[in-house]
Protein backbone atom coordinates (compact mmCIF):
# COMPACT_ATOMS: atom_id res chain seq x y z
CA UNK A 1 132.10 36.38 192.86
CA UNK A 2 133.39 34.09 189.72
CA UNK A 3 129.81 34.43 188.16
CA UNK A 4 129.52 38.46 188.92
CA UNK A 5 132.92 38.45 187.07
CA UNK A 6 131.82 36.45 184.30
CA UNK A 7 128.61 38.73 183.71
CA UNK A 8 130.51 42.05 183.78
CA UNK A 9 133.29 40.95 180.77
CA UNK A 10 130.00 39.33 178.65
CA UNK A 11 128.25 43.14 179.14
CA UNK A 12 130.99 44.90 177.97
CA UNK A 13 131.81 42.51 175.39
CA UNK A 14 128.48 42.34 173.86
CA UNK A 15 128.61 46.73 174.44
CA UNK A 16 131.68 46.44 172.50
CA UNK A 17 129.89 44.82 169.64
CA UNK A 18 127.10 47.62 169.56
CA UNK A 19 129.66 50.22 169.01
CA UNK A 20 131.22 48.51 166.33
CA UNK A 21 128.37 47.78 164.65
CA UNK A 22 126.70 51.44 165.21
CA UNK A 23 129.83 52.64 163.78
CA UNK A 24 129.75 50.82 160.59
CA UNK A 25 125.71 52.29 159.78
CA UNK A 26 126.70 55.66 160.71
CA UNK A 27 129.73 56.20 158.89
CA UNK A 28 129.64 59.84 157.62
CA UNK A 29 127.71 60.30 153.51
CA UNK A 30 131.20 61.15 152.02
CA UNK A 31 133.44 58.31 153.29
CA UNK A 32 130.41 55.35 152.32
CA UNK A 33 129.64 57.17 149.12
CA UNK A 34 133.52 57.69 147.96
CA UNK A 35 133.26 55.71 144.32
CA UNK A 36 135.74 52.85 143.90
CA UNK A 37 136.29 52.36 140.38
CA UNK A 38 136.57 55.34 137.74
CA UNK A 39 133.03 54.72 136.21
CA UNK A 40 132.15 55.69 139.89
CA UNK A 41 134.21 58.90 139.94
CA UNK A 42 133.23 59.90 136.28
CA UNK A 43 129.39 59.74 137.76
CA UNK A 44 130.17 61.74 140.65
CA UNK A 45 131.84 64.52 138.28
CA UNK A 46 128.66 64.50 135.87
CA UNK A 47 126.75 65.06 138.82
CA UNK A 48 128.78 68.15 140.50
CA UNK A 49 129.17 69.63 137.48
CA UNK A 50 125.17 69.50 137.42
CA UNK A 51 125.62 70.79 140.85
CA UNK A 52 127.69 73.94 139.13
CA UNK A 53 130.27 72.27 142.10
CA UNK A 54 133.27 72.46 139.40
CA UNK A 55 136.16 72.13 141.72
CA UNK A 56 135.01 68.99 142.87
CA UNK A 57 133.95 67.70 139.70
CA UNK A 58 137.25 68.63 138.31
CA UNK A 59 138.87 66.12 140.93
CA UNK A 60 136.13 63.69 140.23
CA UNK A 61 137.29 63.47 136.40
CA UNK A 62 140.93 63.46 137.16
CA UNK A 63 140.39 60.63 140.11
CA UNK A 64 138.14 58.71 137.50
CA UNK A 65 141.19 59.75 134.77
CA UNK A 66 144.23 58.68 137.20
CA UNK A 67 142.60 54.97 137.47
CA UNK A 68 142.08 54.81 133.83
CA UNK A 69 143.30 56.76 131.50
CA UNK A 70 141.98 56.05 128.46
CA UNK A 71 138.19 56.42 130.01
CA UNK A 72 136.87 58.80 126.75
CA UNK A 73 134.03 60.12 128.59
CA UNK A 74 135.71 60.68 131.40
CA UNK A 75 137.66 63.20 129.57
CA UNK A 76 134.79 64.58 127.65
CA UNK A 77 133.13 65.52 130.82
CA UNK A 78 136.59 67.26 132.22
CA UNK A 79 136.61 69.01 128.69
CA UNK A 80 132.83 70.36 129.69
CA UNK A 81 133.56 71.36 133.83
CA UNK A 82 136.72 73.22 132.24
CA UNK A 83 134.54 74.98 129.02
CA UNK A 84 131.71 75.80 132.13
CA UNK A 85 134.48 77.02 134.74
CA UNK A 86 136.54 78.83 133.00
CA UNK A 87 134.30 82.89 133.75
CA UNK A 88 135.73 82.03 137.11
CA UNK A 89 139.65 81.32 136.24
CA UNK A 90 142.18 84.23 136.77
CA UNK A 91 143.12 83.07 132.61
CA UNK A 92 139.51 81.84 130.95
CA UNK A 93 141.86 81.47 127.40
CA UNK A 94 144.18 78.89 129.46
CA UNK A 95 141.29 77.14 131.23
CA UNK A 96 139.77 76.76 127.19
CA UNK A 97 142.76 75.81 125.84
CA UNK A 98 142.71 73.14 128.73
CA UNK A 99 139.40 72.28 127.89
CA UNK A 100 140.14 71.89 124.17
CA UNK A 101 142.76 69.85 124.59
CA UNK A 102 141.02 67.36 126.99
CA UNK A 103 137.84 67.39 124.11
CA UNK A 104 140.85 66.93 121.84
CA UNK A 105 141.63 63.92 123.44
CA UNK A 106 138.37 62.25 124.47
CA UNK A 107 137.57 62.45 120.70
CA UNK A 108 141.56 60.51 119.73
CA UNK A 109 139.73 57.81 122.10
CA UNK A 110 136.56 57.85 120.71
CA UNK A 111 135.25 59.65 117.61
CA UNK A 112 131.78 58.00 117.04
CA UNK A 113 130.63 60.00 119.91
CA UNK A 114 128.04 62.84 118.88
CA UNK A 115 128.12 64.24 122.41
CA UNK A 116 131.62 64.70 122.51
CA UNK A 117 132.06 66.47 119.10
CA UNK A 118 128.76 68.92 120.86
CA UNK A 119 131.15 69.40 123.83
CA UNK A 120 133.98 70.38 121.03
CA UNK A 121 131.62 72.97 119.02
CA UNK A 122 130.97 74.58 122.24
CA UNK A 123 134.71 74.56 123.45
CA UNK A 124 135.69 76.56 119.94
CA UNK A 125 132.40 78.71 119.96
CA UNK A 126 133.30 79.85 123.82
CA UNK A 127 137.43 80.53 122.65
CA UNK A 128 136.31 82.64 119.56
CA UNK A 129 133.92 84.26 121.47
CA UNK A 130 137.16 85.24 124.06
CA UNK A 131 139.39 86.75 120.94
CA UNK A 132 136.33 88.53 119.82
CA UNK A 133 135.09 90.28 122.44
CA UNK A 134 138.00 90.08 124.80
CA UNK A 135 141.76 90.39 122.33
CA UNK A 136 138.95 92.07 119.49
CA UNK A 137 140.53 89.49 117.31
CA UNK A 138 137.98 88.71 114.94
CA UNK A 139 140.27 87.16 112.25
CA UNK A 140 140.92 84.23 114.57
CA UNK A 141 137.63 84.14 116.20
CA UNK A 142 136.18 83.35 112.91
CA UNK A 143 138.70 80.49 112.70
CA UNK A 144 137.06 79.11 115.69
CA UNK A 145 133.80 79.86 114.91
CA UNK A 146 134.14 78.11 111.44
CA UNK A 147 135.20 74.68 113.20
CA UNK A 148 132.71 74.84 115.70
CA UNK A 149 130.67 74.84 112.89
CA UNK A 150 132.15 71.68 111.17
CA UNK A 151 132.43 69.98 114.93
CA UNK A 152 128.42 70.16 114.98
CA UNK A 153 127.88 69.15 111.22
CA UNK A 154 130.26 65.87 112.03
CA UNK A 155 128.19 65.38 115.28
CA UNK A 156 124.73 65.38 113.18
CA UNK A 157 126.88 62.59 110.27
CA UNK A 158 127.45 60.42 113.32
CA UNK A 159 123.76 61.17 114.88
CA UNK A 160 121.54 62.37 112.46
CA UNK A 161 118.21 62.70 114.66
CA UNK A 162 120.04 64.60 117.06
CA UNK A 163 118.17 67.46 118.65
CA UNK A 164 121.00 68.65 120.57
CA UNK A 165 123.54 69.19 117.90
CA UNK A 166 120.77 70.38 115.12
CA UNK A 167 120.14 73.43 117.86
CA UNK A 168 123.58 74.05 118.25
CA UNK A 169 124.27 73.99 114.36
CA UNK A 170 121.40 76.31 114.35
CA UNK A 171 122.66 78.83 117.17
CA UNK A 172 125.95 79.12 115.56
CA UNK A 173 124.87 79.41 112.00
CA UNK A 174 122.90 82.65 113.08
CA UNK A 175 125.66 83.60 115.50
CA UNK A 176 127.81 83.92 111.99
CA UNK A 177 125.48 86.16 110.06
CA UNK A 178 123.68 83.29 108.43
CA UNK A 179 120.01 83.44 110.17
CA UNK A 180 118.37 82.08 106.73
CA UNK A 181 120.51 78.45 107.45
CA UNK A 182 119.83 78.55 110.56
CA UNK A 183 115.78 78.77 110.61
CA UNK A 184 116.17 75.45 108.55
CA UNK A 185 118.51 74.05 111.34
CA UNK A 186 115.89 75.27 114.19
CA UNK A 187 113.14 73.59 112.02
CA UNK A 188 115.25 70.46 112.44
CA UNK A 189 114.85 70.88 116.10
CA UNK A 190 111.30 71.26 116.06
CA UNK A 191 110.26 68.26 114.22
CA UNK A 192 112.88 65.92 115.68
CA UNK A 193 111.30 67.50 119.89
CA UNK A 194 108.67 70.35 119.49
CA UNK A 195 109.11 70.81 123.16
CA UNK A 196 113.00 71.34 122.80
CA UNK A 197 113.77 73.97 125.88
CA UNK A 198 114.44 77.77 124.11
CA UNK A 199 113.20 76.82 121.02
CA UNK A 200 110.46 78.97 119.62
CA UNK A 201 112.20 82.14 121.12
CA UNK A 202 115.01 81.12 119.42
CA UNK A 203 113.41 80.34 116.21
CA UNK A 204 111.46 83.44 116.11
CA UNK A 205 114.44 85.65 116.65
CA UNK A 206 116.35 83.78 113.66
CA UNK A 207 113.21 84.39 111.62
CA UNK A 208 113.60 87.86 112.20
CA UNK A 209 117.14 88.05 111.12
CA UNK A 210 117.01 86.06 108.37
CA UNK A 211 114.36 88.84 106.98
CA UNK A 212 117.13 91.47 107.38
CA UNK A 213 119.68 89.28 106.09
CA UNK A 214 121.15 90.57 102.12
CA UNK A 215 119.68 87.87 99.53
CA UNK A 216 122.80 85.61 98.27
CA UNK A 217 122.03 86.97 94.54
CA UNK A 218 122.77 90.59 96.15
CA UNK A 219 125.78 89.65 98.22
CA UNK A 220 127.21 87.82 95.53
CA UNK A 221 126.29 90.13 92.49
CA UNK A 222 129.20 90.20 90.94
CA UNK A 223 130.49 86.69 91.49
CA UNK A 224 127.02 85.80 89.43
CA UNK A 225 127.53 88.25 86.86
CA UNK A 226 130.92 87.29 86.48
CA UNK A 227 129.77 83.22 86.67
CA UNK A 228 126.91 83.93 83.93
CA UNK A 229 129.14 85.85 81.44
CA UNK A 230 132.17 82.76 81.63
CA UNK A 231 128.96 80.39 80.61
CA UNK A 232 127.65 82.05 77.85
CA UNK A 233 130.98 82.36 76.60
CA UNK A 234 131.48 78.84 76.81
CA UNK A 235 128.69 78.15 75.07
CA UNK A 236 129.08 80.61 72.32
CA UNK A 237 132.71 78.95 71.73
CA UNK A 238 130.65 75.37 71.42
CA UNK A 239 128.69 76.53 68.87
CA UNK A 240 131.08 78.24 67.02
CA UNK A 241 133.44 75.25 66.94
CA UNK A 242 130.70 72.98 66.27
CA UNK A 243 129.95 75.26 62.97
CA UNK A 244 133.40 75.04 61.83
CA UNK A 245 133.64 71.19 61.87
């Protein structure tokens, strides 16, 4: 009877063992894939927001944000979910103000970053898009639209051979009435990648209003008239005081 005894507790011991162990290899995806440090959590928000699963990358930033603060992509990429979510907010002008702000400080942290000052065109393009087709507010949307503009040209002086921010620089110069800039910037694109997604539609429609587009000697007549006149009288006075000494 001892030895029956002494057989029975070494079964279930060993069965106890097998549990443990089976329960450790089939822990559920979520709980063995949770990230531990906020480079982990900042990966898992690039990814959802990939996904177009922006709730949960918005928790995924602010997890990777709450264990370190001063993580500058980490707020870049809360910045983006915010700028991508915000069609789907009850107050898209309060989720872009959000999102600027965030951009705002992801660029305090790091300003050498030509993806983050993309993210920041894109944040002001999407805002003065809102006050001009949504407040018809076209005053400010300019505003915006103008420092998109400069947030692309400082992304292209910290990354010259950027294809990314070349396009953008392109989109918004046409998106501002000035198509004939812009076919240069989309010309950019093609010879730093040929194969750049959108691009020849892109470029062809450019090319077609840039032919439409009034000539800068036309639009500016009488600036030029006005420029030519102040030079020849310049000169005229040269001369004449030249004579008299």
């Amino acid at each position: 009877m001892p030895h029956i005894c002494f057989n029975m507790r070494s079964r279930t011991t060993v069965l106890a063992m097998l549990l443990l162990v089976l329960s450790i290899f089939t822990l559920p995806p979520v709980a063995a894939n949770t990230p531990i440090n906020a480079v982990g959590w900042y990966t898992l928000g690039r990814t959802l927001t990939d996904e177009g699963n922006y709730t949960e990358a918005l928790q995924a930033y602010n997890q990777s944000l709450t264990l370190d603060p001063s993580y500058a992509e980490a707020w870049n990429g809360l910045a983006d979910v915010l700028n991508r979510a915000n069609r789907y907010t009850n107050d898209p002008l309060a989720t872009l103000n959000l999102a600027l702000e965030a951009s705002n400080r992801s660029l305090e942290l790091n300003a050498s970053s030509a993806t983050a000052w993309i993210n920041h065109g894109q944040i002001l393009y999407n805002i003065g898009h809102y006050y001009q087709d949504q407040l018809n507010d076209k005053i400010t949307a300019s505003l915006y639209y103008n420092e998109q503009l400069d947030s692309f040209n400082t992304a292209i002086s910290v990354e010259p051979d950027n294809a990314d921010a070349w396009f953008n620089k392109a989109y918004a110069l046409c998106g501002m009435g000035r198509c004939t800039e812009g076919v240069v910037a989309f010309q950019k694109v093609e010879a730093l990648d040929p194969s750049y997604p959108n691009l020849e539609a892109n470029l062809n429609m450019a090319e077609k209003l840039a032919a439409t587009e009034t000539p800068f000697y036309v639009k500016y007549d009488v600036e030029i008239v006005l420029a030519v006149i102040a030079i020849i009288g310049a000169a005229l006075w040269f001369i004449a005081v030249r004579k008299k000494y």
